[in-house]
PDB file of N, CA and C in Angstrom:
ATOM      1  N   UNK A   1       4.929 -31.848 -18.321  1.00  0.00           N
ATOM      2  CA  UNK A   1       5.929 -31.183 -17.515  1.00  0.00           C
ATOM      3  C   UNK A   1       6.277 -29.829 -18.127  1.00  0.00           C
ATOM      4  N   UNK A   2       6.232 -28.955 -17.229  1.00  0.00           N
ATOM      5  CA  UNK A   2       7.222 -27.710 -17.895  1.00  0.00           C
ATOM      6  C   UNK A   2       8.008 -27.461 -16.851  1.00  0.00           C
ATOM      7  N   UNK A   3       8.951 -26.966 -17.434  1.00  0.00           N
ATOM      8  CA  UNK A   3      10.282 -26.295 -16.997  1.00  0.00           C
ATOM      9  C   UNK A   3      10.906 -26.942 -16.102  1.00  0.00           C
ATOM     10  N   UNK A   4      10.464 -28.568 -16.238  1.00  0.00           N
ATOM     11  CA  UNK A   4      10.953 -29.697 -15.628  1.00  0.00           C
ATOM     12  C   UNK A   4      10.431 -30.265 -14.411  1.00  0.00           C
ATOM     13  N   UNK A   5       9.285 -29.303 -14.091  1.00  0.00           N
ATOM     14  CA  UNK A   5       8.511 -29.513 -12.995  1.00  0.00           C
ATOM     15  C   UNK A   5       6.836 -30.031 -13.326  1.00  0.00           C
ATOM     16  N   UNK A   6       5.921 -30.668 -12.533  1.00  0.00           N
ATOM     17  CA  UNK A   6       4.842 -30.953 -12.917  1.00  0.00           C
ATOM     18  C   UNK A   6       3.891 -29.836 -12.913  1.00  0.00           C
ATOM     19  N   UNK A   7       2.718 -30.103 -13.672  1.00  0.00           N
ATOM     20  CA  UNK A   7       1.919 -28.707 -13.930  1.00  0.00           C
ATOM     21  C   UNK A   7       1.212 -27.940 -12.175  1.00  0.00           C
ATOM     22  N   UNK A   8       1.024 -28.683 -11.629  1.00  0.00           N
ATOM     23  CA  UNK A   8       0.644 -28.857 -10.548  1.00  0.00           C
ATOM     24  C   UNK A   8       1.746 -27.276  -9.667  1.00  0.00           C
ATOM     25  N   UNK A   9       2.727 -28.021  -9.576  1.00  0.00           N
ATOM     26  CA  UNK A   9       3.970 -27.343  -9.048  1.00  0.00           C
ATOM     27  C   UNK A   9       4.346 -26.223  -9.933  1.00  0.00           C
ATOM     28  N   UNK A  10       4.136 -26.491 -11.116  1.00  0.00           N
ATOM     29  CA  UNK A  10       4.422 -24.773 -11.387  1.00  0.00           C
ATOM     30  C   UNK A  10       3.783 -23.776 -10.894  1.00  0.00           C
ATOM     31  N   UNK A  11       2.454 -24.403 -11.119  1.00  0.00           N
ATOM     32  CA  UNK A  11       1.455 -23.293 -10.178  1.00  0.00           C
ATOM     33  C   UNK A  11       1.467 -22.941  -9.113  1.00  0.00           C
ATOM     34  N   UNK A  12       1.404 -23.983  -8.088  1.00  0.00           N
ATOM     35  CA  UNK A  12       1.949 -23.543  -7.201  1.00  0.00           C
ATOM     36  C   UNK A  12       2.817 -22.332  -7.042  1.00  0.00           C
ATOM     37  N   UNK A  13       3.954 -22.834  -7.803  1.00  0.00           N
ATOM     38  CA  UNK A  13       5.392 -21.520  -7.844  1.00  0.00           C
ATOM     39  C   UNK A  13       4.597 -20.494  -8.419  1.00  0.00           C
ATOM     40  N   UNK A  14       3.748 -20.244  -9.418  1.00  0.00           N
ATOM     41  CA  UNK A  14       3.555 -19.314  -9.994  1.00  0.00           C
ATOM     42  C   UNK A  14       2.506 -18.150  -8.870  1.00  0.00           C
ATOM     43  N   UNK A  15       1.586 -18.861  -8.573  1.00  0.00           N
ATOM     44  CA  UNK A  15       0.745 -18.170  -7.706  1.00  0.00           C
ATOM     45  C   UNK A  15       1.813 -18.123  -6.069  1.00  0.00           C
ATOM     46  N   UNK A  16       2.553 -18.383  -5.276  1.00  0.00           N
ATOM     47  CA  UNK A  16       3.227 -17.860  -4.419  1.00  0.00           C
ATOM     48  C   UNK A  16       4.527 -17.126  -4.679  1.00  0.00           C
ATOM     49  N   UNK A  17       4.560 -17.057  -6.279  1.00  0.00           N
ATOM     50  CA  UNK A  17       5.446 -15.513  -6.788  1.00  0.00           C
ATOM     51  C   UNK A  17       4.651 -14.434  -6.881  1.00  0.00           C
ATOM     52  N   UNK A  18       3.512 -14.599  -7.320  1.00  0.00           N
ATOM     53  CA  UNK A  18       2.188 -13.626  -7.202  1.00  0.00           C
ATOM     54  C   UNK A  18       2.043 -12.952  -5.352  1.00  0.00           C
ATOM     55  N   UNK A  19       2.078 -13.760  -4.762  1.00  0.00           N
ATOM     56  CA  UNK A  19       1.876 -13.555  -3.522  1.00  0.00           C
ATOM     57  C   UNK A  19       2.797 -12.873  -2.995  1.00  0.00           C
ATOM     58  N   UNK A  20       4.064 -13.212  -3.179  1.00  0.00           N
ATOM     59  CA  UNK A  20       5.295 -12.208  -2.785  1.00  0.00           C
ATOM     60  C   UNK A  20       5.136 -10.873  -3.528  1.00  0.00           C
ATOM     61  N   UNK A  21       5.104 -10.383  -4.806  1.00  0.00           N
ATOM     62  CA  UNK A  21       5.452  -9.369  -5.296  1.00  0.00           C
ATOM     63  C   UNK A  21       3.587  -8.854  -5.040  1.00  0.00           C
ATOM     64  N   UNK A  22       2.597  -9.411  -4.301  1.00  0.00           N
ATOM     65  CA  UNK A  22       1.614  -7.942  -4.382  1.00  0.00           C
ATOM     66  C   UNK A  22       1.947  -7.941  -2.702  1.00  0.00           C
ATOM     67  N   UNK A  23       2.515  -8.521  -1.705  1.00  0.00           N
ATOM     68  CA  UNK A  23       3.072  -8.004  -0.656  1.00  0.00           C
ATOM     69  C   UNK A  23       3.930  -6.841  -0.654  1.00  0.00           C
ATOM     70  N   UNK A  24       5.004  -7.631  -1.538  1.00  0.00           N
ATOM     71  CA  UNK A  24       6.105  -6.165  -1.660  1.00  0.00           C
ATOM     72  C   UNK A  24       5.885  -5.377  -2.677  1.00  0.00           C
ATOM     73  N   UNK A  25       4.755  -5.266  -3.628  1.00  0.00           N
ATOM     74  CA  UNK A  25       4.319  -4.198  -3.694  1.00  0.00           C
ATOM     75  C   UNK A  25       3.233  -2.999  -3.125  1.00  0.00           C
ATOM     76  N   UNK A  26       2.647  -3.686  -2.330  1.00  0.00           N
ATOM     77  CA  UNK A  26       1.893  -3.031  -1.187  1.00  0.00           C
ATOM     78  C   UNK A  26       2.641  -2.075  -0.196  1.00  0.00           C
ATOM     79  N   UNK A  27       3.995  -2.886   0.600  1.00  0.00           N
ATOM     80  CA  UNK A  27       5.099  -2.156   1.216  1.00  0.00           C
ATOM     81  C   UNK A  27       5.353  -1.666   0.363  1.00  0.00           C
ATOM     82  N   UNK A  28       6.030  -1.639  -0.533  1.00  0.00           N
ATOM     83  CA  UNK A  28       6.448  -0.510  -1.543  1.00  0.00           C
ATOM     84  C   UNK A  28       5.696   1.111  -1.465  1.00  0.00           C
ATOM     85  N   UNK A  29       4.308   0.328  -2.030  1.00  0.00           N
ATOM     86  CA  UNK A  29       3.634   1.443  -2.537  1.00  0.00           C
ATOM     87  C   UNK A  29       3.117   2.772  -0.795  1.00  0.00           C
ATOM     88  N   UNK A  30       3.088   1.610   0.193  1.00  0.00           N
ATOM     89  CA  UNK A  30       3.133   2.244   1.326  1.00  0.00           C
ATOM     90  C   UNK A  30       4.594   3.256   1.858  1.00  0.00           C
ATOM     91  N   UNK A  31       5.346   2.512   1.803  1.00  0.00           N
ATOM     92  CA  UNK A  31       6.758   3.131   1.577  1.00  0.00           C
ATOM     93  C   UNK A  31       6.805   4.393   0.921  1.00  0.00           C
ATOM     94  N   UNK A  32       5.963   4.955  -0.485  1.00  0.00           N
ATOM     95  CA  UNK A  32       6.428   5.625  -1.368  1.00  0.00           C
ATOM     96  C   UNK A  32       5.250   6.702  -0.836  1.00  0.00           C
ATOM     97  N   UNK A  33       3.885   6.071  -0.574  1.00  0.00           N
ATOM     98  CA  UNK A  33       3.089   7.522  -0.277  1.00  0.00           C
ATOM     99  C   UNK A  33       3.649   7.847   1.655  1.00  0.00           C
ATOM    100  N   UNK A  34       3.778   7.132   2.685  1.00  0.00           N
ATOM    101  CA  UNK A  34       4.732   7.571   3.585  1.00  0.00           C
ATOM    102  C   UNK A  34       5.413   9.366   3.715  1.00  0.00           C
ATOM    103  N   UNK A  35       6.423   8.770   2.548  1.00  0.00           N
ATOM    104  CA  UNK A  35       7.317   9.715   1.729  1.00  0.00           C
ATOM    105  C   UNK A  35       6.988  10.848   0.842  1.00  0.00           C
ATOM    106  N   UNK A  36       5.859   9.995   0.199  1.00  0.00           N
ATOM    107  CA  UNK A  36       5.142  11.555  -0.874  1.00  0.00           C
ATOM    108  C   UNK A  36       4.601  12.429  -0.099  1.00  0.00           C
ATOM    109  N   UNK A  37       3.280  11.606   0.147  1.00  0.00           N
ATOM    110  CA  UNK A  37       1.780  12.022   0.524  1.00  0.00           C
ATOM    111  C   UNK A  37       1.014  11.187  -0.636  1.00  0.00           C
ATOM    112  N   UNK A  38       0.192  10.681  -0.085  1.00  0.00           N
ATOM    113  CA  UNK A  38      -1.157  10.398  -0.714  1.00  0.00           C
ATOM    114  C   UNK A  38      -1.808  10.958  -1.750  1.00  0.00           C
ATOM    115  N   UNK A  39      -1.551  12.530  -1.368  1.00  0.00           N
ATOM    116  CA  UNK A  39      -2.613  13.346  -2.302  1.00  0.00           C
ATOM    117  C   UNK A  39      -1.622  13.846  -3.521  1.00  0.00           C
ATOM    118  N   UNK A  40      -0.502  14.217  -3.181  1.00  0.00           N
ATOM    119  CA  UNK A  40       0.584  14.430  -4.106  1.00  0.00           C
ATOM    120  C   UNK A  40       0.935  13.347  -4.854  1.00  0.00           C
ATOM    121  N   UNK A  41       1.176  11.730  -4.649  1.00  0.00           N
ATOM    122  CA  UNK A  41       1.387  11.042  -5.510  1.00  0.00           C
ATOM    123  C   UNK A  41      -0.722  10.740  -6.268  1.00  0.00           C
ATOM    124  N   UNK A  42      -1.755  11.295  -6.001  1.00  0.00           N
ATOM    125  CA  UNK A  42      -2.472  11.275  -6.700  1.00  0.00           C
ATOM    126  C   UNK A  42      -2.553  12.239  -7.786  1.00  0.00           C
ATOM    127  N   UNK A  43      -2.125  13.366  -7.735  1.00  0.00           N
ATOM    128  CA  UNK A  43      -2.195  14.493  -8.638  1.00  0.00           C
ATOM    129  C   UNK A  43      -0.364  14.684  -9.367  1.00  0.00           C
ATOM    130  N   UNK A  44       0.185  13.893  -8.982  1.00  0.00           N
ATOM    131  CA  UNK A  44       1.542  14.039  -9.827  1.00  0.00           C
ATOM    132  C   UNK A  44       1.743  12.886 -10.546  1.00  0.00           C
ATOM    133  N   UNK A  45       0.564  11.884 -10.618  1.00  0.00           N
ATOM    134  CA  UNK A  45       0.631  10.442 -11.788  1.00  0.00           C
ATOM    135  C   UNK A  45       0.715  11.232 -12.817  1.00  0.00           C
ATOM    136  N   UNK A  46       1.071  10.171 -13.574  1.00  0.00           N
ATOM    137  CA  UNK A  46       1.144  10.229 -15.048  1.00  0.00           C
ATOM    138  C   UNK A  46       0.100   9.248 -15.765  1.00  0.00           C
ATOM    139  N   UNK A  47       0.515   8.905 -16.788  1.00  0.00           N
ATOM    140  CA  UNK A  47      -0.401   7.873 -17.503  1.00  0.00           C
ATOM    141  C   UNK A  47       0.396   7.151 -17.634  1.00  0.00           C
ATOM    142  N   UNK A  48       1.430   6.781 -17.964  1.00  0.00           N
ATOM    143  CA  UNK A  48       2.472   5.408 -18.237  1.00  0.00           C
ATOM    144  C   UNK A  48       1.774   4.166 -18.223  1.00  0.00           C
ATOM    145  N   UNK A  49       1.819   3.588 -19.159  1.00  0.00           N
ATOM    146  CA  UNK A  49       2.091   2.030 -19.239  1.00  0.00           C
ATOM    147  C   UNK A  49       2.836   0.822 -19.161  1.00  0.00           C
ATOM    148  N   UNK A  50       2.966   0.208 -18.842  1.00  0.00           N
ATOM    149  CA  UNK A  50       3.705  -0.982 -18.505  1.00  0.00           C
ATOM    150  C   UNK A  50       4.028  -1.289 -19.899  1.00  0.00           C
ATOM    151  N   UNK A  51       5.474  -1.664 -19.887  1.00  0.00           N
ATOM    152  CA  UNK A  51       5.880  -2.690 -21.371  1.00  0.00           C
ATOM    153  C   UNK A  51       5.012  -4.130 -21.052  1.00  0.00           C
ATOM    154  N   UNK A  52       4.699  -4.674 -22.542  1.00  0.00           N
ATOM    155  CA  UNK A  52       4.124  -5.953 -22.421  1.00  0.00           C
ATOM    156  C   UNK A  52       5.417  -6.575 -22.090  1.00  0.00           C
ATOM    157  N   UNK A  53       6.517  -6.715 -21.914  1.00  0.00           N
ATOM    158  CA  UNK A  53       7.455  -8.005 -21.158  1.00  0.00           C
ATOM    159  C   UNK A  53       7.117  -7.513 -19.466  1.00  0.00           C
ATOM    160  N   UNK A  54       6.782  -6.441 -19.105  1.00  0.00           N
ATOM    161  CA  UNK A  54       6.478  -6.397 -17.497  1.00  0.00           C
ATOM    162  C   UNK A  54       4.826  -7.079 -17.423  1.00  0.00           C
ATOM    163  N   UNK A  55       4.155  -6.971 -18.715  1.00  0.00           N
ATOM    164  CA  UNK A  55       2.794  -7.760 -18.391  1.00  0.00           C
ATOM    165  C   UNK A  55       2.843  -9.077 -18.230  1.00  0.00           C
ATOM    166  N   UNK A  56       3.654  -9.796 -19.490  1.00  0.00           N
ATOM    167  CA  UNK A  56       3.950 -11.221 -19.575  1.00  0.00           C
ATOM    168  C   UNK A  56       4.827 -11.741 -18.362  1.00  0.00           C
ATOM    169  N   UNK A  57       5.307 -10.877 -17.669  1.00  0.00           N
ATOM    170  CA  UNK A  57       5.969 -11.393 -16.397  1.00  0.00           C
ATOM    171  C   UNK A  57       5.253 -12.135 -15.439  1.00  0.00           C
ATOM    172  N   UNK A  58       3.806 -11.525 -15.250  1.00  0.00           N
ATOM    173  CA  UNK A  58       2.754 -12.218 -14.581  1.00  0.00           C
ATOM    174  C   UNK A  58       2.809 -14.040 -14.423  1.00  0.00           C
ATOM    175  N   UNK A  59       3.293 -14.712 -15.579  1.00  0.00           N
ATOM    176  CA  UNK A  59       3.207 -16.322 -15.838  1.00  0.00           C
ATOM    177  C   UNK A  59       4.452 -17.074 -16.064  1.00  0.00           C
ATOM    178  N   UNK A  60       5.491 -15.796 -15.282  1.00  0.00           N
ATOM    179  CA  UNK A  60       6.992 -16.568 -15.145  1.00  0.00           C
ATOM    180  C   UNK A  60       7.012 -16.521 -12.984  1.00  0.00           C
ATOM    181  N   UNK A  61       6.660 -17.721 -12.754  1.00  0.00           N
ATOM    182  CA  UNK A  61       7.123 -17.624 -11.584  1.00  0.00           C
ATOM    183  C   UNK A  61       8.110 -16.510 -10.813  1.00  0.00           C
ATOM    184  N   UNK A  62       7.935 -15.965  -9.841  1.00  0.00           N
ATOM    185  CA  UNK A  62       8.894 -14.729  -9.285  1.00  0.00           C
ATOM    186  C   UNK A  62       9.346 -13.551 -10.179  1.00  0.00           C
ATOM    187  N   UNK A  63       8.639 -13.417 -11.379  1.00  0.00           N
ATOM    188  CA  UNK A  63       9.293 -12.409 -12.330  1.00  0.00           C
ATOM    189  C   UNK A  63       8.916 -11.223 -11.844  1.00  0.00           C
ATOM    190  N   UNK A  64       7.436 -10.867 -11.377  1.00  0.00           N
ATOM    191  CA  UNK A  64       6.846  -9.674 -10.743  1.00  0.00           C
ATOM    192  C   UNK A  64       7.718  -9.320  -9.867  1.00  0.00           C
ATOM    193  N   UNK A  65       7.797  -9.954  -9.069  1.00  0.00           N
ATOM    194  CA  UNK A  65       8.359 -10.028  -7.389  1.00  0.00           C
ATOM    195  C   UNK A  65       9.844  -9.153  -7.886  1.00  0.00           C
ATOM    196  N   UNK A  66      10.549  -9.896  -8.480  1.00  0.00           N
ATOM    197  CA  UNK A  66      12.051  -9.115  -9.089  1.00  0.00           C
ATOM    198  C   UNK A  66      12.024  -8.169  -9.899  1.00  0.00           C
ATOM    199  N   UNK A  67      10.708  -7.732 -10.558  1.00  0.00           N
ATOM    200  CA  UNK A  67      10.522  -6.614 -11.060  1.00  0.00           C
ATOM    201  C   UNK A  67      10.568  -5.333 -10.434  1.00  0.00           C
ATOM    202  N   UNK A  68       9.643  -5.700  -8.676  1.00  0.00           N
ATOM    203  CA  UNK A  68       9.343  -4.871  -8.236  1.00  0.00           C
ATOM    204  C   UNK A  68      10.484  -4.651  -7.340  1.00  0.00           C
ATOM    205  N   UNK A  69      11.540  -5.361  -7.024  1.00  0.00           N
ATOM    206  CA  UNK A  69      12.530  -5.438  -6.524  1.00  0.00           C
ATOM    207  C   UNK A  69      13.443  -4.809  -6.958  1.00  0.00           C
ATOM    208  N   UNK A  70      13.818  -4.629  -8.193  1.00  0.00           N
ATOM    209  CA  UNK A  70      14.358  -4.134  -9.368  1.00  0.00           C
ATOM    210  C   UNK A  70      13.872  -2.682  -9.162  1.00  0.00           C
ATOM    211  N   UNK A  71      12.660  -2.114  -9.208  1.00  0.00           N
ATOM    212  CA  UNK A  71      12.463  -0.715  -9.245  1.00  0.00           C
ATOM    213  C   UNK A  71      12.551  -0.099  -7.398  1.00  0.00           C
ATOM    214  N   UNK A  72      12.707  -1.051  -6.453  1.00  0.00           N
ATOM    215  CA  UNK A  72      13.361  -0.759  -5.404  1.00  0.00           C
ATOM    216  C   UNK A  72      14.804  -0.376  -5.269  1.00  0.00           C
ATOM    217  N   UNK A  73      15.734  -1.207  -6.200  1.00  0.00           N
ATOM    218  CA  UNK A  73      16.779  -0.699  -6.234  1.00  0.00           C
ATOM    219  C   UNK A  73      17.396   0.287  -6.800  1.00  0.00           C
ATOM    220  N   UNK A  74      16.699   0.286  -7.578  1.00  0.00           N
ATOM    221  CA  UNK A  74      16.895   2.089  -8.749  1.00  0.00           C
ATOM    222  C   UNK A  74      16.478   2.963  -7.843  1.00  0.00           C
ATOM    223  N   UNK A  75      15.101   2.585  -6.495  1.00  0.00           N
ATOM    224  CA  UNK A  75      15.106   3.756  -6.152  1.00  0.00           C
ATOM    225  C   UNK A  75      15.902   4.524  -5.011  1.00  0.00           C
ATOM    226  N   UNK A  76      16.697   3.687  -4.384  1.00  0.00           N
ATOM    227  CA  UNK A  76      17.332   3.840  -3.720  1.00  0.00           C
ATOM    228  C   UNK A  76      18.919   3.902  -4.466  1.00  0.00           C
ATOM    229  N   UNK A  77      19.659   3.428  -4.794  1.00  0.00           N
ATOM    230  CA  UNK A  77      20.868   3.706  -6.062  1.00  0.00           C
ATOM    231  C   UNK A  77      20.855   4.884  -6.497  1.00  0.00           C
ATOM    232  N   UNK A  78      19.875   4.825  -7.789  1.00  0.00           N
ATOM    233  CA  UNK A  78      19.939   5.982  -8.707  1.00  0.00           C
ATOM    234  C   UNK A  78      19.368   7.413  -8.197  1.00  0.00           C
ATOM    235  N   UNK A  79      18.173   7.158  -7.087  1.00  0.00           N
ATOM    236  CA  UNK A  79      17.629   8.699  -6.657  1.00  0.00           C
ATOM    237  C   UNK A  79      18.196   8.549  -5.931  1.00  0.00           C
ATOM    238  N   UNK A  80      17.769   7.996  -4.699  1.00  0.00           N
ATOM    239  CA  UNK A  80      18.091   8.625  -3.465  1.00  0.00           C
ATOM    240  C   UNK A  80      19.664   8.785  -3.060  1.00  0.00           C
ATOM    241  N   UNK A  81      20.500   8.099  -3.548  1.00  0.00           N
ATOM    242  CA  UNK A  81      22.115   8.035  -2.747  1.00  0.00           C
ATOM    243  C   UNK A  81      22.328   9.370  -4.241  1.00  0.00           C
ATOM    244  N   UNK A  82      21.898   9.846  -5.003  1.00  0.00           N
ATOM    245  CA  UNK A  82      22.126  10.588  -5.654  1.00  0.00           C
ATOM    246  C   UNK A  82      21.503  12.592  -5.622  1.00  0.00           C
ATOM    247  N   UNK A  83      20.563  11.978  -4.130  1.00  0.00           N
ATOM    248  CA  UNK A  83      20.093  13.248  -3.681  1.00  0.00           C
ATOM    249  C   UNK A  83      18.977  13.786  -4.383  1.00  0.00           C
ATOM    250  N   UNK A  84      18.130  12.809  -5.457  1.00  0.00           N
ATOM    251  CA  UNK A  84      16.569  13.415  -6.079  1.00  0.00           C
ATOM    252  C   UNK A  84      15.623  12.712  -4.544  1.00  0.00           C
ATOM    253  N   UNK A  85      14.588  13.500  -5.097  1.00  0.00           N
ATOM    254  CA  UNK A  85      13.662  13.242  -3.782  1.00  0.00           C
ATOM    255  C   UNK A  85      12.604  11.346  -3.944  1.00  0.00           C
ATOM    256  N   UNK A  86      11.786  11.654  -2.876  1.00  0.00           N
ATOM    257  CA  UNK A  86      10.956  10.003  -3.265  1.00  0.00           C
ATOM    258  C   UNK A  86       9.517  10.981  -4.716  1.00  0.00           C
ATOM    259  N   UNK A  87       9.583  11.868  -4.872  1.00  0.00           N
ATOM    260  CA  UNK A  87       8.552  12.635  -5.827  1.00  0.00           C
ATOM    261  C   UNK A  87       8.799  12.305  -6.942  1.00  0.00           C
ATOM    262  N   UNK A  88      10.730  13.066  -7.457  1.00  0.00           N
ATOM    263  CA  UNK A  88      10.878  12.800  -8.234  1.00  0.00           C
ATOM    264  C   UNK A  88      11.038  11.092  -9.143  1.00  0.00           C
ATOM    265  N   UNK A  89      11.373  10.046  -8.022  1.00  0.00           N
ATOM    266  CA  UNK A  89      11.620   8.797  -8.298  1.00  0.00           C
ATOM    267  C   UNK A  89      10.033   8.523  -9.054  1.00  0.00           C
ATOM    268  N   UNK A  90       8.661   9.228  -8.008  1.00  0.00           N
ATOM    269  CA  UNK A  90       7.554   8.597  -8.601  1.00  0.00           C
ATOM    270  C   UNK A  90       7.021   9.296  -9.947  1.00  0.00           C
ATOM    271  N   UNK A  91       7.983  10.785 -10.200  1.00  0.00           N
ATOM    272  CA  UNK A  91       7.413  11.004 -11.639  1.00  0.00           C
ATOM    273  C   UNK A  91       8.435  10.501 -12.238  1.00  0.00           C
ATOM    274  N   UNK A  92       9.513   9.858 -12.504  1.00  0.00           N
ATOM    275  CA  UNK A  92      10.233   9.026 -13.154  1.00  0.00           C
ATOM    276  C   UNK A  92       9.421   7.672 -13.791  1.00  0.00           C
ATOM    277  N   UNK A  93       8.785   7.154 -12.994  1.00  0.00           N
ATOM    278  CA  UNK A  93       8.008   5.845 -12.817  1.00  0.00           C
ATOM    279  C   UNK A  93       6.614   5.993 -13.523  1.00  0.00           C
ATOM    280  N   UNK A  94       6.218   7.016 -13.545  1.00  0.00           N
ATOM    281  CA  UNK A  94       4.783   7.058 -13.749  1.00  0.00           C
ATOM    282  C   UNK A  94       4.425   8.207 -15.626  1.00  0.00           C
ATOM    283  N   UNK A  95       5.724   8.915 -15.447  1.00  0.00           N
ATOM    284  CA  UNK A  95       5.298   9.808 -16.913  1.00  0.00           C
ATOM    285  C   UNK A  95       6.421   9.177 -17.880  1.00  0.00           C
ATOM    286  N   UNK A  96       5.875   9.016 -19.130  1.00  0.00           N
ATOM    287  CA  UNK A  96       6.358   8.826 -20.358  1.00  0.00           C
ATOM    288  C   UNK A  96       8.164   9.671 -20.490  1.00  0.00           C
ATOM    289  N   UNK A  97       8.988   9.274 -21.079  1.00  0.00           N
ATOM    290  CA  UNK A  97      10.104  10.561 -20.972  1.00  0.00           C
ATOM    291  C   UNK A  97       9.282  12.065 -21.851  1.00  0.00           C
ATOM    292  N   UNK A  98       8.732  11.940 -22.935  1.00  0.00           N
ATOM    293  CA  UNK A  98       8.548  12.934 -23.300  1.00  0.00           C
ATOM    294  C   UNK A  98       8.045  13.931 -22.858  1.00  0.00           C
ATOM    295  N   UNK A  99       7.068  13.138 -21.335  1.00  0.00           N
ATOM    296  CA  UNK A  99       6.426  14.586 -21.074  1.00  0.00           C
ATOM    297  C   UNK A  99       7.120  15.087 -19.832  1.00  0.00           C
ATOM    298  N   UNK A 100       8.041  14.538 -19.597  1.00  0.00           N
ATOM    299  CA  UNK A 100       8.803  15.125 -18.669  1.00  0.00           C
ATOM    300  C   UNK A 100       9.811  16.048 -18.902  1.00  0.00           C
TER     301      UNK A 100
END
């Protein structure tokens, strides 16, 4: 048993938390080029990496999913009701602070 459930059923949970967060990150990511452009969020990436606790999130049921949920709400909160554009939210997201 883990986490009080059978191995069976975690998986389950684990792979239809997977399933939710690459949906809503698909809308997301559709959402965000919409708003950019395509070609502008290709040439204004950064290199950024993911912290390993956003990697290890992968094998906590729904952790992705609220991750990506989580950077939905910053982007709407912190940019947008604050008047930065959907550009700046994606070089927030994508470059290191230093090189910004």
């Amino acid at each position: 048993m883990i986490i009080g459930m059978f191995e069976q059923d975690f998986a389950a949970y684990m792979i239809f938390g997977l399933i939710l967060n690459f949906i809503f990150s698909i809308l997301f990511g559709i959402h965000l080029s919409n708003n950019i452009g395509m070609q502008e969020m290709i040439t204004s990436k950064g290199d950024k990496e993911q912290p390993l606790l956003v990697k290890l999130s992968l094998f906590i049921p729904f952790a992705k999913m609220l991750i990506t949920l989580y950077r939905v709400t910053i982007l709407q909160f912190y940019f947008l009701n604050k008047g930065y554009t959907y550009k700046e939210y994606w070089i927030y997201m994508t470059h290191d602070e230093q090189d910004i």
